[in-house]
N, C-alpha and C. Protein backbone atom coordinates (compact mmCIF):
# COMPACT_ATOMS: atom_id res chain seq x y z
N UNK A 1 0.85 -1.18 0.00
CA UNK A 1 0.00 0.00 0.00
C UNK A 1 0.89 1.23 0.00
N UNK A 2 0.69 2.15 -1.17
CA UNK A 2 1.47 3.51 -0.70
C UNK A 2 0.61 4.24 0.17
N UNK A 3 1.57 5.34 0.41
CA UNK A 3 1.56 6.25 1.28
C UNK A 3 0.94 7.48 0.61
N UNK A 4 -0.10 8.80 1.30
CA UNK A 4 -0.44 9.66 0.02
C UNK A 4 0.59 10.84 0.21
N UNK A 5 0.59 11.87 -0.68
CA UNK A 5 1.46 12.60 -0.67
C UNK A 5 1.41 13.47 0.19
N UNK A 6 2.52 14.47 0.74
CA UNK A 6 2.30 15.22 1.99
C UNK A 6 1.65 16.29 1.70
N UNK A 7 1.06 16.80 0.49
CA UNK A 7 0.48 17.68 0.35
C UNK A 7 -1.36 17.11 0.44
N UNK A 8 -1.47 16.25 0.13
CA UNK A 8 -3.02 15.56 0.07
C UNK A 8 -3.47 15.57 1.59
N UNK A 9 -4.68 16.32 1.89
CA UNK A 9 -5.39 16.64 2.60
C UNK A 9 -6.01 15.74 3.29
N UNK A 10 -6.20 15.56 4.62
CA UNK A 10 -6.72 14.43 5.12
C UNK A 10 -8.12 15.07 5.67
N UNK A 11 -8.98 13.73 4.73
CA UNK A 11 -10.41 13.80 4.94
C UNK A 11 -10.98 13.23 5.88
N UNK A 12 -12.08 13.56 6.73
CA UNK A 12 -12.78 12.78 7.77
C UNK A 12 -14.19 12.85 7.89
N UNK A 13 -14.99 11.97 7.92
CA UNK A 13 -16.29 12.07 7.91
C UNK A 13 -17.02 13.00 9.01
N UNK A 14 -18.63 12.68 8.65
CA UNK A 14 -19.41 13.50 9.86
C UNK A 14 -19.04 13.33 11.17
N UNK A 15 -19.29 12.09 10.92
CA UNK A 15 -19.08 11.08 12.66
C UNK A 15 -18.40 11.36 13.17
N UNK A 16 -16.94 11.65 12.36
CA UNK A 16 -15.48 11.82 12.94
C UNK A 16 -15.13 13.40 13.37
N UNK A 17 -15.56 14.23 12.75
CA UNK A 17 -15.54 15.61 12.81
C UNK A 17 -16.86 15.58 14.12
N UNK A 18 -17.77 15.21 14.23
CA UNK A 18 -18.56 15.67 15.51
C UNK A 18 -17.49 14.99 17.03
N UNK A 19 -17.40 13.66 16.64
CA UNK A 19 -16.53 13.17 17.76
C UNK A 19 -15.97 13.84 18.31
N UNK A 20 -14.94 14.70 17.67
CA UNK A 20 -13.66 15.50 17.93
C UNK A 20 -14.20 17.06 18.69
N UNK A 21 -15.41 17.25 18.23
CA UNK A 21 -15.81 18.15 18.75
C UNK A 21 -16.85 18.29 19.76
N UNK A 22 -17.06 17.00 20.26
CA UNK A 22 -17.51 16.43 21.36
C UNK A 22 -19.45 16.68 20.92
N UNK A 23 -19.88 16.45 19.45
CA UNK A 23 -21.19 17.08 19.41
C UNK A 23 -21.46 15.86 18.73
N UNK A 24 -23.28 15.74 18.50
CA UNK A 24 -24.04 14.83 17.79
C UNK A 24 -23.82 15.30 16.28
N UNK A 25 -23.76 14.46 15.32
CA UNK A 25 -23.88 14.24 14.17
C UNK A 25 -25.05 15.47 13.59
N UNK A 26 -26.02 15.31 14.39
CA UNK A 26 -26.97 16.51 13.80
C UNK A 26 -26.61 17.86 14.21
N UNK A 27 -25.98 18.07 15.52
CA UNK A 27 -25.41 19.24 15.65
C UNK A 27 -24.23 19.69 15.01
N UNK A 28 -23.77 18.98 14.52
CA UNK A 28 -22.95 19.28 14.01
C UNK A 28 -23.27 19.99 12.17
N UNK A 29 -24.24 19.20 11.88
CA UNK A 29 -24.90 19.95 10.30
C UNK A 29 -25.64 21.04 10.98
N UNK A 30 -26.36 21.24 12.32
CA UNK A 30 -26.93 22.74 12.37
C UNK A 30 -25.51 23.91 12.66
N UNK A 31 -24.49 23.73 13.10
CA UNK A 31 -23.89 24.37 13.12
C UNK A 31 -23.03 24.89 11.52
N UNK A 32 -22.96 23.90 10.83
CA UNK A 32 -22.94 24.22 9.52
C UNK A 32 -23.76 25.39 8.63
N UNK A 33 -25.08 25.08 8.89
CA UNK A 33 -26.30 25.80 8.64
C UNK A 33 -25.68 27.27 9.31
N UNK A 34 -25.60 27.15 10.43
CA UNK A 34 -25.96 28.68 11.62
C UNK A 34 -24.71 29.18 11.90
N UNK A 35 -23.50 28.52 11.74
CA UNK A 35 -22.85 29.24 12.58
C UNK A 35 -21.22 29.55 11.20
N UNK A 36 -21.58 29.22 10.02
CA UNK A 36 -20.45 29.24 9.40
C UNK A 36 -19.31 28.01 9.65
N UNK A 37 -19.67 27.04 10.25
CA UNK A 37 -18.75 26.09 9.93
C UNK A 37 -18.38 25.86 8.49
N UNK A 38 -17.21 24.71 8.65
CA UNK A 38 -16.59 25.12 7.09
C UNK A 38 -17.23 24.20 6.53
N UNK A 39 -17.38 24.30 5.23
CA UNK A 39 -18.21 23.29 4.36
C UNK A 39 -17.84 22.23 4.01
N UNK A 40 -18.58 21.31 3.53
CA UNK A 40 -17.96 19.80 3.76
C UNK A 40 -17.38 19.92 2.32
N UNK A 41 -16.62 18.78 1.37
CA UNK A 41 -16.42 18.39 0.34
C UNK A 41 -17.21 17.10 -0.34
N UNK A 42 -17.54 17.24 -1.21
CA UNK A 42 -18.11 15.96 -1.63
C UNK A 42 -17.38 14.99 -2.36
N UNK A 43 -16.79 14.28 -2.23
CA UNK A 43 -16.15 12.68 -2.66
C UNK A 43 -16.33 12.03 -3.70
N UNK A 44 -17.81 11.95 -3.54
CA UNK A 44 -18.62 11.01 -4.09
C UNK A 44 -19.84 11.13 -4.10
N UNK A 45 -20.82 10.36 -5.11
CA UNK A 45 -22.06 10.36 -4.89
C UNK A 45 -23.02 10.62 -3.66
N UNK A 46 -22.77 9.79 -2.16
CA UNK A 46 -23.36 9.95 -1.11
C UNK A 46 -21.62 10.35 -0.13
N UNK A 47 -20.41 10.41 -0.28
CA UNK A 47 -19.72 10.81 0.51
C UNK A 47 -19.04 12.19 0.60
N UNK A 48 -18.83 12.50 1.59
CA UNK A 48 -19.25 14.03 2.18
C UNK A 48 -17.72 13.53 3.21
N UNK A 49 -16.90 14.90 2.94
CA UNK A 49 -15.31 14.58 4.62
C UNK A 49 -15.42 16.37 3.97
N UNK A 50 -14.43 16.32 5.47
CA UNK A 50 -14.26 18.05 5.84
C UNK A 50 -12.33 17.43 5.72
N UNK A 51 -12.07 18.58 5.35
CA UNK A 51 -10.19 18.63 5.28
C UNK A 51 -10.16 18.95 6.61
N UNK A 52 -9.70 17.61 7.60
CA UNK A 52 -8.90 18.25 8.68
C UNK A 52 -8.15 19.47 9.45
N UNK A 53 -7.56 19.70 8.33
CA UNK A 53 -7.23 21.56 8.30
C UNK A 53 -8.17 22.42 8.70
N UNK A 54 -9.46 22.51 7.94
CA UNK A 54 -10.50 23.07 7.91
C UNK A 54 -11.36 23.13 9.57
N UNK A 55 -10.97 21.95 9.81
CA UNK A 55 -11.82 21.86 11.15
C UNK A 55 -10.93 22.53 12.69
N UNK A 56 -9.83 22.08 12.32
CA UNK A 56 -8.34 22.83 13.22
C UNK A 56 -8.55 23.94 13.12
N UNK A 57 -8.54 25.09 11.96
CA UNK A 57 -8.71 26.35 12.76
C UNK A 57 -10.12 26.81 12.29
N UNK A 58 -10.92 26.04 11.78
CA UNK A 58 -12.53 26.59 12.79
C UNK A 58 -11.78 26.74 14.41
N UNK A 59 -11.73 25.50 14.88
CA UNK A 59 -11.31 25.02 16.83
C UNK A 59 -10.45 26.28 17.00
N UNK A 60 -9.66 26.49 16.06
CA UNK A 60 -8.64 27.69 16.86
C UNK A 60 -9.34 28.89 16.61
N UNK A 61 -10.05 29.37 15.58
CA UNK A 61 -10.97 30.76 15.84
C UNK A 61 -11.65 30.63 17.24
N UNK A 62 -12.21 29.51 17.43
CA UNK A 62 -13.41 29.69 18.76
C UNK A 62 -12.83 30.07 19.95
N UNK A 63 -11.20 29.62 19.95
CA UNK A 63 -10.59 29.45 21.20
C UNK A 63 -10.54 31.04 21.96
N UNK A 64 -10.27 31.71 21.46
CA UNK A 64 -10.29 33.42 21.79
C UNK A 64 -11.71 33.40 21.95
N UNK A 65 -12.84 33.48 21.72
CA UNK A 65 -14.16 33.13 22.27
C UNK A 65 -13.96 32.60 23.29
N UNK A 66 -14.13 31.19 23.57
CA UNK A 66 -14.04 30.46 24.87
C UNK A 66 -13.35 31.10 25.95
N UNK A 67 -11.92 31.44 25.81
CA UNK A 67 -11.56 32.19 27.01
C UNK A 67 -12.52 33.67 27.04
N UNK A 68 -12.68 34.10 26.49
CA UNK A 68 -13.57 35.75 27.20
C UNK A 68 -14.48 34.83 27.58
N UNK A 69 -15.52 34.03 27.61
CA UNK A 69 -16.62 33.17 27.97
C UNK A 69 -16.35 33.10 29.70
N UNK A 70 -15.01 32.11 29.38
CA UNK A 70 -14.87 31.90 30.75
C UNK A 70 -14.30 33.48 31.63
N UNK A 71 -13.63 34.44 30.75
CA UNK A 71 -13.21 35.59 31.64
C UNK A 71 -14.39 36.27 32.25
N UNK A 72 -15.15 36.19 31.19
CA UNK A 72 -16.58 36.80 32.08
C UNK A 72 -17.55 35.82 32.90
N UNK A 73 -17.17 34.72 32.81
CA UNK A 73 -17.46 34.17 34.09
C UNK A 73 -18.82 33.53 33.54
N UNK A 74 -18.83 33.32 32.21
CA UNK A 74 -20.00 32.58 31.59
C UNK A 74 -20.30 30.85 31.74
N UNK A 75 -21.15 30.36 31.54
CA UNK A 75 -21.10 29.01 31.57
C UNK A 75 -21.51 28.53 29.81
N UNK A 76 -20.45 27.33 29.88
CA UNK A 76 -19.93 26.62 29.03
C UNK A 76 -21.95 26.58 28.32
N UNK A 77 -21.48 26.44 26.94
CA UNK A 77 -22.70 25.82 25.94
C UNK A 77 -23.52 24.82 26.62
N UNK A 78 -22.99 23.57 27.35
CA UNK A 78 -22.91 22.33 27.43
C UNK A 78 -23.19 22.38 28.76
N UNK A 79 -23.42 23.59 29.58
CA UNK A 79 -23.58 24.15 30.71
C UNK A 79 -25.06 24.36 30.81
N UNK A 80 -25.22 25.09 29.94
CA UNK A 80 -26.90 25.94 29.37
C UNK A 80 -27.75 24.41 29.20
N UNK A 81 -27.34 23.51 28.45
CA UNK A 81 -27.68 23.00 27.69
C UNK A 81 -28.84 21.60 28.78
N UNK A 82 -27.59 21.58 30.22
CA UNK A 82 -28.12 20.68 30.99
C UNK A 82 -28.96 21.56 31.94
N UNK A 83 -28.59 22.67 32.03
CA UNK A 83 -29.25 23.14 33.20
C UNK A 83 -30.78 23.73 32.39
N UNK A 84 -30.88 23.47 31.25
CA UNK A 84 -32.24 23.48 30.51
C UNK A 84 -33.62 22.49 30.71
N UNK A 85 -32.59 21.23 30.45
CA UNK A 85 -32.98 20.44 30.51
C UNK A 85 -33.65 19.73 31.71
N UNK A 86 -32.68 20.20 32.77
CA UNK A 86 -33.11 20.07 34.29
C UNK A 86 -34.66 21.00 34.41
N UNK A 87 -34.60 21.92 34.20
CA UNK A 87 -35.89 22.87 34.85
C UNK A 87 -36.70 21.90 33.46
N UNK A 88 -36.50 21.67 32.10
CA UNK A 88 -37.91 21.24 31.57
C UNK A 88 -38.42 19.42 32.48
N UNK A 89 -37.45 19.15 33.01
CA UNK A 89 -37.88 17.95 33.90
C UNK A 89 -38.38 18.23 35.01
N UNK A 90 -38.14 19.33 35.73
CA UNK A 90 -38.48 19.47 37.09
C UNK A 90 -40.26 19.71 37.20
């Protein structure tokens, strides 16, 4: 088996790109939709990968976000998200 060249872009699916970003598969296409994530590539007929690259500095734009978040003393997305969920159960 060769090896690909060091310039060829390494592709990764939905699954793999939400994993990494600790989100569901569907959140991850609404953030596509809403928030300017980077757009996928298409492969193939039904296959769809994001260039690794692409997803690295999306993560590094947010990071200057996240810290003022926490400087102002905000709670995490994932914060909101349970303590929502708690009062619609209570």
């Amino acid at each position: 088996m060769s090896s690909l060249p060091a310039q060829c872009p390494q592709l990764v699916d939905a699954r793999h790109v939400a994993a990494m970003l600790n989100l569901s598969v569907r959140t991850l296409w609404r953030l596509i939709k809403l928030r300017g994530f980077p757009q996928p590539i298409r492969v193939g007929p039904r296959a769809i990968r994001w260039r690794l690259s692409d997803v690295a500095d999306y993560v590094r734009q947010l990071q200057p976000a996240c810290q003022n978040a926490v400087t102002m003393n905000c709670m995490p997305m994932s914060a909101h998200h349970s303590s929502e969920q708690a009062a619609v159960h209570d």
